[in-house]
C-alpha atoms as a PDB file:
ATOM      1  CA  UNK A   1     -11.761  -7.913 -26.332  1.00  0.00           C
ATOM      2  CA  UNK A   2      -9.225  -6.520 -23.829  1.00  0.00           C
ATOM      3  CA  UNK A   3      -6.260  -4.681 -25.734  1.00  0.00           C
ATOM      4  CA  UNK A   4      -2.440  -5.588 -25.371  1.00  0.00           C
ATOM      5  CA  UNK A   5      -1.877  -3.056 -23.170  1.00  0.00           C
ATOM      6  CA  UNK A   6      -4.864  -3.922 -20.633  1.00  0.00           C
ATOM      7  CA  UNK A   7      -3.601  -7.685 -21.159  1.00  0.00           C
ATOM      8  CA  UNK A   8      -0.464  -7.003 -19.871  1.00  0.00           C
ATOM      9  CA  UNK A   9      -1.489  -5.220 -16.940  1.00  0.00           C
ATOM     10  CA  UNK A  10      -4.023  -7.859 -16.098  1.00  0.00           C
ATOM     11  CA  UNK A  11      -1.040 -10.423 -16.273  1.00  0.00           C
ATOM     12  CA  UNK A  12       1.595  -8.001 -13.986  1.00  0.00           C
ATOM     13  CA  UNK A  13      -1.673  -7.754 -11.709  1.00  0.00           C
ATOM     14  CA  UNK A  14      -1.989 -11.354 -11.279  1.00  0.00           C
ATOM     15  CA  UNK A  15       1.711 -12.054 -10.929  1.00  0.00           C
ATOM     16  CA  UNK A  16       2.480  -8.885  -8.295  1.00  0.00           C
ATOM     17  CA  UNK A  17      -0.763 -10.132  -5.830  1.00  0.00           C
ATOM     18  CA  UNK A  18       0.436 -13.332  -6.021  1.00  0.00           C
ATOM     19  CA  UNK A  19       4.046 -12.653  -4.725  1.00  0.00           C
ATOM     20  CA  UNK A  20       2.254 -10.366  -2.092  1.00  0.00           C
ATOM     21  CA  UNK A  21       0.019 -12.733  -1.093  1.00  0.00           C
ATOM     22  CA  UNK A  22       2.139 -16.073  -0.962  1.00  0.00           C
ATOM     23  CA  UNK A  23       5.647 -14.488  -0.515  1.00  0.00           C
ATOM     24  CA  UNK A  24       6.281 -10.992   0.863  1.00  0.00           C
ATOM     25  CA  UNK A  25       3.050 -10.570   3.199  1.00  0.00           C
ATOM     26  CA  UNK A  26       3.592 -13.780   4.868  1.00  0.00           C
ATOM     27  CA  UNK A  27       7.254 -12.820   5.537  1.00  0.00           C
ATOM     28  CA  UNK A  28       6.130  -9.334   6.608  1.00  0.00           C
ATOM     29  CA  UNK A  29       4.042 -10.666   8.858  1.00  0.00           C
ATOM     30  CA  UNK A  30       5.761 -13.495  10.550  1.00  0.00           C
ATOM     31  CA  UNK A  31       8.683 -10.881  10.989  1.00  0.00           C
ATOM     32  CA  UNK A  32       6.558  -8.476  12.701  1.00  0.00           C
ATOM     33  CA  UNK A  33       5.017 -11.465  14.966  1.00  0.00           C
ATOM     34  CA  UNK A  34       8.327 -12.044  15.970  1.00  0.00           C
ATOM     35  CA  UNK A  35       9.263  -8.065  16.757  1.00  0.00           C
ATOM     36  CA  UNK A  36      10.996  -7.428  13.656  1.00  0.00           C
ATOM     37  CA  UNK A  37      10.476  -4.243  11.794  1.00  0.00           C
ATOM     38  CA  UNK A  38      11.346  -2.731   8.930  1.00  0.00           C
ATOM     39  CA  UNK A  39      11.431   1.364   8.137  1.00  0.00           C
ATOM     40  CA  UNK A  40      10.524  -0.477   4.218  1.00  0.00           C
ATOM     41  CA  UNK A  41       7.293  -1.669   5.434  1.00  0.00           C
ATOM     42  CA  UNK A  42       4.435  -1.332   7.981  1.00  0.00           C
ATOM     43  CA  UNK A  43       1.033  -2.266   8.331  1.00  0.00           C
ATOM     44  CA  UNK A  44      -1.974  -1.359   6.791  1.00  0.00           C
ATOM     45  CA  UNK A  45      -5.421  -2.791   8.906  1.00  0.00           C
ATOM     46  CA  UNK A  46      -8.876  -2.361   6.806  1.00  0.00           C
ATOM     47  CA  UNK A  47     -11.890  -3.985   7.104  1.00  0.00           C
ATOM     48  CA  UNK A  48     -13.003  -6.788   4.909  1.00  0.00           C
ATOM     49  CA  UNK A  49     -15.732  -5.372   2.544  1.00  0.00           C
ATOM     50  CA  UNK A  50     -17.493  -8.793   2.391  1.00  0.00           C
ATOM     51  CA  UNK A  51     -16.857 -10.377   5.199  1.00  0.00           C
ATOM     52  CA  UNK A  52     -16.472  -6.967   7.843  1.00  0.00           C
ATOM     53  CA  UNK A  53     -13.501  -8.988   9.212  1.00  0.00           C
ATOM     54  CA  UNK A  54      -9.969  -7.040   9.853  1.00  0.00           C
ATOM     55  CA  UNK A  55      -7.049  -7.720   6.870  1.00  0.00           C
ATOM     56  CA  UNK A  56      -4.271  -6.419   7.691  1.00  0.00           C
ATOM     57  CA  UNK A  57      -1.625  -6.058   4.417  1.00  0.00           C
ATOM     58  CA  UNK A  58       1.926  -4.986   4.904  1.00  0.00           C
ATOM     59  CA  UNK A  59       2.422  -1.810   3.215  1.00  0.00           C
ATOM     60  CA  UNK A  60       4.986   1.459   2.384  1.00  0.00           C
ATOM     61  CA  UNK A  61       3.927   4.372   3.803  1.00  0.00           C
ATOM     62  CA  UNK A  62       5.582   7.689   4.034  1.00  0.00           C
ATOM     63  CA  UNK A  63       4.529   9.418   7.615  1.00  0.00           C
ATOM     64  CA  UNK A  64       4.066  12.814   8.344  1.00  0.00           C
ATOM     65  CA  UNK A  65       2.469  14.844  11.402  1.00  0.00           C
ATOM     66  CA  UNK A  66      -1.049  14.643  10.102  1.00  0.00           C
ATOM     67  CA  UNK A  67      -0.914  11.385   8.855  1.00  0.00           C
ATOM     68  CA  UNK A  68       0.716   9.022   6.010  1.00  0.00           C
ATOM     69  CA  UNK A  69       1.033   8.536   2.209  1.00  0.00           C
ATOM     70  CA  UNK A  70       0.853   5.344   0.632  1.00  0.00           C
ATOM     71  CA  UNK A  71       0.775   4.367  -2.847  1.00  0.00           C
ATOM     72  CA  UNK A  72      -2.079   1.631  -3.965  1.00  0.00           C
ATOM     73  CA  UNK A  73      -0.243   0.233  -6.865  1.00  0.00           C
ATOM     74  CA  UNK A  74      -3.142  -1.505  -8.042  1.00  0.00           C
ATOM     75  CA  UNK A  75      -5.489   1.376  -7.470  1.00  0.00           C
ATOM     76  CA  UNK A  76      -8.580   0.110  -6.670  1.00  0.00           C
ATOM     77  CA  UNK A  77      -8.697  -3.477  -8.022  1.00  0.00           C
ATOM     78  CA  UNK A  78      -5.906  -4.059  -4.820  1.00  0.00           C
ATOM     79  CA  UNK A  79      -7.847  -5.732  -1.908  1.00  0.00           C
ATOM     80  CA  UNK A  80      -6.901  -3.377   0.464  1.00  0.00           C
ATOM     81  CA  UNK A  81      -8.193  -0.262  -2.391  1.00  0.00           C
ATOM     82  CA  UNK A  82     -11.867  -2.071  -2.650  1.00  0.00           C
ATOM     83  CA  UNK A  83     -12.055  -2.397   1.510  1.00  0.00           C
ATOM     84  CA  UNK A  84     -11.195   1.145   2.083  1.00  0.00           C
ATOM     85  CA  UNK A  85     -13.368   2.050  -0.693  1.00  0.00           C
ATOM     86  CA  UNK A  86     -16.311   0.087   1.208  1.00  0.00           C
ATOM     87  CA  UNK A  87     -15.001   1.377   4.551  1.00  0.00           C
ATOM     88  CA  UNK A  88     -12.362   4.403   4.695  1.00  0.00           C
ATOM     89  CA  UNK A  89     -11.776   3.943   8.282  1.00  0.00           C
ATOM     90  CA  UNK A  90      -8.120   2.298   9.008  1.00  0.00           C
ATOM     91  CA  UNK A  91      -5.716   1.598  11.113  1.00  0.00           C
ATOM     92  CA  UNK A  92      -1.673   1.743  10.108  1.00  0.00           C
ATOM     93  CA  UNK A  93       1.427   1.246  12.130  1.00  0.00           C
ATOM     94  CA  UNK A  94       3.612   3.403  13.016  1.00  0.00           C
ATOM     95  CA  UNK A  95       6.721   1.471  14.658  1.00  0.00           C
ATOM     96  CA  UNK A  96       5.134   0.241  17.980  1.00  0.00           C
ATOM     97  CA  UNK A  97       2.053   1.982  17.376  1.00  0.00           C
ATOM     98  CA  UNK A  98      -1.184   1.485  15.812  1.00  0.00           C
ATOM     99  CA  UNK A  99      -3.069   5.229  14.797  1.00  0.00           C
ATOM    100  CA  UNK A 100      -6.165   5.276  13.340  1.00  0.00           C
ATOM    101  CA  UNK A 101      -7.357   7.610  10.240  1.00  0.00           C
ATOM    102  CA  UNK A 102      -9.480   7.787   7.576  1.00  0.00           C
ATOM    103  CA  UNK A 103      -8.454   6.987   3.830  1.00  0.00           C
ATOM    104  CA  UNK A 104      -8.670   8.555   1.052  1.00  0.00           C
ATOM    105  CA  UNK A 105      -8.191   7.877  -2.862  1.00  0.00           C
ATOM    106  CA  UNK A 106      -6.123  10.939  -4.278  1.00  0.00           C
ATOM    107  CA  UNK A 107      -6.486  10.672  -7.991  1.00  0.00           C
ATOM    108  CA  UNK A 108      -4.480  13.620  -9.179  1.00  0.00           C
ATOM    109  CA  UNK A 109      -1.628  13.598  -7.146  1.00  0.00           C
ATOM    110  CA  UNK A 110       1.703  12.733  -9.485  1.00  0.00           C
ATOM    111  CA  UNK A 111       2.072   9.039  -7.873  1.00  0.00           C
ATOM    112  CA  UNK A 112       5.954   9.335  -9.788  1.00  0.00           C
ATOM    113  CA  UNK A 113       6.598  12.145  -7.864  1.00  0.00           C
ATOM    114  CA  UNK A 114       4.806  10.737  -5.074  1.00  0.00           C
ATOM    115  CA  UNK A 115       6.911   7.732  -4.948  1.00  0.00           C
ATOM    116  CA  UNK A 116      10.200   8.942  -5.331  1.00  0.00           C
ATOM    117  CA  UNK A 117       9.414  10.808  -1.306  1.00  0.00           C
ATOM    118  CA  UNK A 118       9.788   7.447  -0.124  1.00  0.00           C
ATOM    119  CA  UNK A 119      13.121   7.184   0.310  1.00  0.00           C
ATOM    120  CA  UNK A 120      15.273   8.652   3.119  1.00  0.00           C
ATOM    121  CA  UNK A 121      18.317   9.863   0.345  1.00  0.00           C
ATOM    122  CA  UNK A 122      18.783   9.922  -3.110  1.00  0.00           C
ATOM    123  CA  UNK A 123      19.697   6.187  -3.761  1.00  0.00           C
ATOM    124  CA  UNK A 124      16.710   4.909  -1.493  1.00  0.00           C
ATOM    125  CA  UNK A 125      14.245   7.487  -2.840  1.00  0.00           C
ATOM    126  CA  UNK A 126      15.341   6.031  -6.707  1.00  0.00           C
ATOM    127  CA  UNK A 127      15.213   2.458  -5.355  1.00  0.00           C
ATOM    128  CA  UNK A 128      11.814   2.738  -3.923  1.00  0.00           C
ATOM    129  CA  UNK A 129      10.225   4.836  -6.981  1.00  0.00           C
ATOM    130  CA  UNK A 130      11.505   1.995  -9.356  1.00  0.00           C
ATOM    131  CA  UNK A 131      10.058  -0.632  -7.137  1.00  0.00           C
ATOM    132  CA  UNK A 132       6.713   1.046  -7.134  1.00  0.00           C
ATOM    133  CA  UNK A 133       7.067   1.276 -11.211  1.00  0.00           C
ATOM    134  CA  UNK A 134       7.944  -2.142 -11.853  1.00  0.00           C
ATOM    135  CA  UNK A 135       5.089  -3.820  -9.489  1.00  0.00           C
ATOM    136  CA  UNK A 136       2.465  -1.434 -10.749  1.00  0.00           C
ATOM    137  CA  UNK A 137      -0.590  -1.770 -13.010  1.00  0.00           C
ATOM    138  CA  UNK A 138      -2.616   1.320 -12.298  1.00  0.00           C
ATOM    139  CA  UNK A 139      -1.185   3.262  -9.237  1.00  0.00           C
ATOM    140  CA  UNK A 140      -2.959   5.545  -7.295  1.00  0.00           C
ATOM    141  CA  UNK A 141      -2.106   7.436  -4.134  1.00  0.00           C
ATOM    142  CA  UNK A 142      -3.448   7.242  -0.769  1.00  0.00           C
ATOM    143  CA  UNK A 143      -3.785   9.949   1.843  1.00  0.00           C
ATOM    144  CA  UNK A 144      -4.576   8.858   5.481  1.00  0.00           C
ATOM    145  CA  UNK A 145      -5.259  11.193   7.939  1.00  0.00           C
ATOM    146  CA  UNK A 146      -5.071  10.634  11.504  1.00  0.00           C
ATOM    147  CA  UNK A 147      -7.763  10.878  13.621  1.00  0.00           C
ATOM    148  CA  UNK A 148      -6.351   9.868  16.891  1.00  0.00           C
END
């Protein structure tokens, strides 16, 4: 019998993907179809662990020379966390451009800390790090390193 605790996160699971899923990643994408883009989101291109096809998933990612950081808030129970553990190779957007690098689960990195680089200033860095809190269930970070 699952506790309270694992309950709960089950439930905030459940009710994040489906947002994602139904909501926000079909608005990502149709904005980005249309050449709208957002500095709060980019794209994130694995391939499918069962089905080897390409899912892309709109993500926030925080770039840097040698590549980006991204925060799986779902750890690896996220779609996107099971295909790169199946298949670290990716692909991720940056503005116009698509770079490809390898990903890579970084379990002891402080994810708080982690999130609160996400934002530009003081009041975006706040605002992102208590979006990442209140859509999270078991948050992990993400290191992708160019290879292009």
């Amino acid at each position: 019998m699952k506790t309270n605790a694992e309950q709960k996160a089950l439930r905030k699971f459940r009710f994040e993907r489906a947002v994602g899923r139904y909501v926000l990643n079909p608005t990502v994408r149709t904005l980005s179809k249309v050449g709208i883009r957002t500095t709060l989101a980019t794209e994130l291109e694995t391939v499918g662990r069962k089905t080897g096809a390409l899912r892309t998933v709109p993500v926030t990612a925080r770039f840097d020379d040698a590549g980006a950081w991204l925060i799986s808030q779902h750890g690896t129970r996220s779609g996107w966390g099971q295909n790169i553990t199946a298949n670290p190779t990716v692909r991720l957007r940056q503005g116009r451009r698509w770079r490809t690098g390898t990903a890579a689960f970084v379990p002891d990195d402080d994810v708080v800390a982690r999130g609160k680089t996400f934002g530009d200033g003081p009041v975006t860095a706040a605002l992102s790090s208590a979006t990442f809190r209140a859509l999270q269930s078991s948050p992990i970070s993400v290191r992708i390193t160019f290879t292009d």
